[in-house]
C-alpha atoms as a PDB file:
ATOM      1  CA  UNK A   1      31.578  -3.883 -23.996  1.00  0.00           C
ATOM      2  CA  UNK A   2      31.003  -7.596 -25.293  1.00  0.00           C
ATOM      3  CA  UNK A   3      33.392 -10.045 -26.470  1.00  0.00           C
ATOM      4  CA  UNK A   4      33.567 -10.057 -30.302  1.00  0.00           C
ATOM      5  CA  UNK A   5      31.875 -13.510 -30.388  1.00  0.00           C
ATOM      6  CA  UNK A   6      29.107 -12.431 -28.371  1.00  0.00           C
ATOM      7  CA  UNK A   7      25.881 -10.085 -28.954  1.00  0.00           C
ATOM      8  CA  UNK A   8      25.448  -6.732 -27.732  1.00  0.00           C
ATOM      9  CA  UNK A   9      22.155  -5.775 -26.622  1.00  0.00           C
ATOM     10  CA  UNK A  10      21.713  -2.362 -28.400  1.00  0.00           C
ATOM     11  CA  UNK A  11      20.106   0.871 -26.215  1.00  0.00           C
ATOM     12  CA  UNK A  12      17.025   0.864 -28.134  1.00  0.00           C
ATOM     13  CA  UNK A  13      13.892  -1.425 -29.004  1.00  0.00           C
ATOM     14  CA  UNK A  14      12.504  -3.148 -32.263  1.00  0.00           C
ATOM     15  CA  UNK A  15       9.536  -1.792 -34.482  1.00  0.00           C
ATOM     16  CA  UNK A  16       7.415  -4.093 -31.889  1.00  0.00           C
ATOM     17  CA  UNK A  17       9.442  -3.403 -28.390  1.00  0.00           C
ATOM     18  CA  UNK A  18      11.335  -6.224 -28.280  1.00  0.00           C
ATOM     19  CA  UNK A  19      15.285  -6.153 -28.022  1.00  0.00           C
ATOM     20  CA  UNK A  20      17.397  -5.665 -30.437  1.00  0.00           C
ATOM     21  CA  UNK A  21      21.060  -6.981 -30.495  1.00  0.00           C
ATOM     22  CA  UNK A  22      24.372  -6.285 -32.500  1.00  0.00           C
ATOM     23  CA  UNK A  23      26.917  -8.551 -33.386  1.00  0.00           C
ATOM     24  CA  UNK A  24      30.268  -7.017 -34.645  1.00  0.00           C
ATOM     25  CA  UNK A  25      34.012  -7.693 -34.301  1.00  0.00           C
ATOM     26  CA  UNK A  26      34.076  -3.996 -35.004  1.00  0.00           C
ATOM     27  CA  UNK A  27      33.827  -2.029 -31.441  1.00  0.00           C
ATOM     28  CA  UNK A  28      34.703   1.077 -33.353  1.00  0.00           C
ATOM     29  CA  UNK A  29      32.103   0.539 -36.003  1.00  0.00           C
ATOM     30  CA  UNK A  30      29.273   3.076 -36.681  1.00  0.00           C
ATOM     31  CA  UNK A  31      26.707   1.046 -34.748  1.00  0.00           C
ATOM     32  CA  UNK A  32      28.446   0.418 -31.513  1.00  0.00           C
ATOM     33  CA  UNK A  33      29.174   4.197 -31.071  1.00  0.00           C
ATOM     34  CA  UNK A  34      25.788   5.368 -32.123  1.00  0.00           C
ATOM     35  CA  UNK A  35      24.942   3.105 -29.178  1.00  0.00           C
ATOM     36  CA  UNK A  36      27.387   3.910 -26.609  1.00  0.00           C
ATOM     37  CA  UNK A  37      26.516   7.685 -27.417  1.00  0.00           C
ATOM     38  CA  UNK A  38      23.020   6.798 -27.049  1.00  0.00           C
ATOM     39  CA  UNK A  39      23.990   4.850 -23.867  1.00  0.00           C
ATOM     40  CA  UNK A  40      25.965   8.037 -22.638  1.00  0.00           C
ATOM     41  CA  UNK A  41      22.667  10.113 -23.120  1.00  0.00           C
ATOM     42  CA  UNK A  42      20.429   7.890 -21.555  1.00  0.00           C
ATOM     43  CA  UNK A  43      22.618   7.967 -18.289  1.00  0.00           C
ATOM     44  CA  UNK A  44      22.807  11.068 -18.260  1.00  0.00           C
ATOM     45  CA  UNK A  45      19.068  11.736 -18.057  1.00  0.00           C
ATOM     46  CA  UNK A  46      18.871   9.196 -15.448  1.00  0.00           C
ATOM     47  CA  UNK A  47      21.062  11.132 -13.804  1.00  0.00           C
ATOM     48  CA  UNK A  48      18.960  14.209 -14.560  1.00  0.00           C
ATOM     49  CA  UNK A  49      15.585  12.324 -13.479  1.00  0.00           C
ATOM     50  CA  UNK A  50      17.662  11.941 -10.292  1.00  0.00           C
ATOM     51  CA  UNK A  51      18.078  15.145  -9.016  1.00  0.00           C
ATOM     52  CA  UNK A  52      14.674  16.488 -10.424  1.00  0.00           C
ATOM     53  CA  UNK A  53      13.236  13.702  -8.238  1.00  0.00           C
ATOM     54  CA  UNK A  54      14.702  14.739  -5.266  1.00  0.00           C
ATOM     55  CA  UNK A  55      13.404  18.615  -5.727  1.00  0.00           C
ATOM     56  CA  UNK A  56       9.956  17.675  -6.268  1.00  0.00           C
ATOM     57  CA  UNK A  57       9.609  14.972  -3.312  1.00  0.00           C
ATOM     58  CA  UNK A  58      11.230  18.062  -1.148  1.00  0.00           C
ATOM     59  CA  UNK A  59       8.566  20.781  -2.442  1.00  0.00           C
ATOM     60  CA  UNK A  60       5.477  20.340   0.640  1.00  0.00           C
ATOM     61  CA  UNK A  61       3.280  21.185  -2.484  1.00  0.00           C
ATOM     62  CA  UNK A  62       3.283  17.783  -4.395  1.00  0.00           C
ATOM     63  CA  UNK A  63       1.226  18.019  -7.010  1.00  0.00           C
ATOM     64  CA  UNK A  64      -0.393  14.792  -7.899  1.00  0.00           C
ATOM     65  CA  UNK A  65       0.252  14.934 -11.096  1.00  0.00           C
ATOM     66  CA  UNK A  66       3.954  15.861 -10.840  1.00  0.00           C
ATOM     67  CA  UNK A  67       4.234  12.979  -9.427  1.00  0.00           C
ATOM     68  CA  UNK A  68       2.815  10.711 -11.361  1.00  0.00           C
ATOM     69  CA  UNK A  69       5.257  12.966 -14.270  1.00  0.00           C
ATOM     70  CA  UNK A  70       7.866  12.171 -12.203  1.00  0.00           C
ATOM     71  CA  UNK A  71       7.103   8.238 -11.636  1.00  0.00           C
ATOM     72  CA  UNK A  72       6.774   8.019 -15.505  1.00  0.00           C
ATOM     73  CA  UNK A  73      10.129   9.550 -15.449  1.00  0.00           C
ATOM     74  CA  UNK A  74      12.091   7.479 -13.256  1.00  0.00           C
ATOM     75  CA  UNK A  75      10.404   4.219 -14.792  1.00  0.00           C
ATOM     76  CA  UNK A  76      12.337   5.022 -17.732  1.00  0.00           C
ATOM     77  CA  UNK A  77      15.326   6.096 -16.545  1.00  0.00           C
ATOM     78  CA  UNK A  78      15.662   3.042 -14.495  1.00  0.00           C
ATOM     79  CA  UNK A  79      13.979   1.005 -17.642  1.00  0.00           C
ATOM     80  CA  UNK A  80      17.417   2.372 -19.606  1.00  0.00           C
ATOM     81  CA  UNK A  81      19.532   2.139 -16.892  1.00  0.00           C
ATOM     82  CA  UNK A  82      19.048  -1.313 -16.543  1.00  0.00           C
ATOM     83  CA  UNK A  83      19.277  -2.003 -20.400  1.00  0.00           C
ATOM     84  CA  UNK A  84      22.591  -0.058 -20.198  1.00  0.00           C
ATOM     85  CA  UNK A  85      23.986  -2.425 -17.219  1.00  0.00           C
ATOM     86  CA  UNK A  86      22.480  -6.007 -19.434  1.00  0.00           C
ATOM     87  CA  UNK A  87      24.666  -4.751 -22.368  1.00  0.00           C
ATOM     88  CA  UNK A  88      27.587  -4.102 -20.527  1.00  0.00           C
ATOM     89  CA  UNK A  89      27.589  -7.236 -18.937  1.00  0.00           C
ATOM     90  CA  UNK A  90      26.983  -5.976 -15.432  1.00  0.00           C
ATOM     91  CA  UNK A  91      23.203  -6.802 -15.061  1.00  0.00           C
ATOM     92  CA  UNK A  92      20.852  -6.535 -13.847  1.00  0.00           C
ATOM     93  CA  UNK A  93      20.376  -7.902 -10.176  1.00  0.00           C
ATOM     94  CA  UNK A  94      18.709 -10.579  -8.358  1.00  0.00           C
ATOM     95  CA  UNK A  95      16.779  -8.747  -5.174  1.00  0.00           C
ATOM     96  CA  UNK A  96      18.645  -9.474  -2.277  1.00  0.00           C
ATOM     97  CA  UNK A  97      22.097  -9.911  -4.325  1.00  0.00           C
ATOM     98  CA  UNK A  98      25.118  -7.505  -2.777  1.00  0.00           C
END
């Protein structure tokens, strides 16, 4: 994930939102797999959010407030998705950037 000298920005927020970062030259230790496991999960219901998005935007009957459901969902998702890619050093993206 990070080199051991640098901090790893962990897959959940402080008491007041802000971010909250490990530093460890343990990768094996307690709190970096409680965070790649939580990591793990979080993809996975991005993944989830995903596919549920594309069966409501094919239903004709949208129901506004699926929708809006749905938008709360993928905010989120792409909210932890994007946390995810910072910790792993892979993120995120300038617009416009291949």
């Amino acid at each position: 994930m990070t080199a051991h000298d640098e901090l790893r920005l962990l897959p959940w927020a402080g008491p007041d939102g802000k971010p909250c970062y490990w530093s460890t030259d343990d990768q094996g230790g307690y709190v970096s797999r409680l965070a790649d496991h939580i990591e793990a999960l979080q993809l996975g219901m991005a993944s989830q959010s995903l596919e549920h998005s594309d069966q409501v935007l094919d239903d004709e009957t949208k129901d506004p407030e699926e929708l809006h459901l749905l938008a709360a969902q993928l905010t989120r998702a792409l909210r932890d998705v994007l946390r995810v890619a910072t910790s792993r050093g892979r993120g995120p993206v300038s617009p416009g950037c291949p």
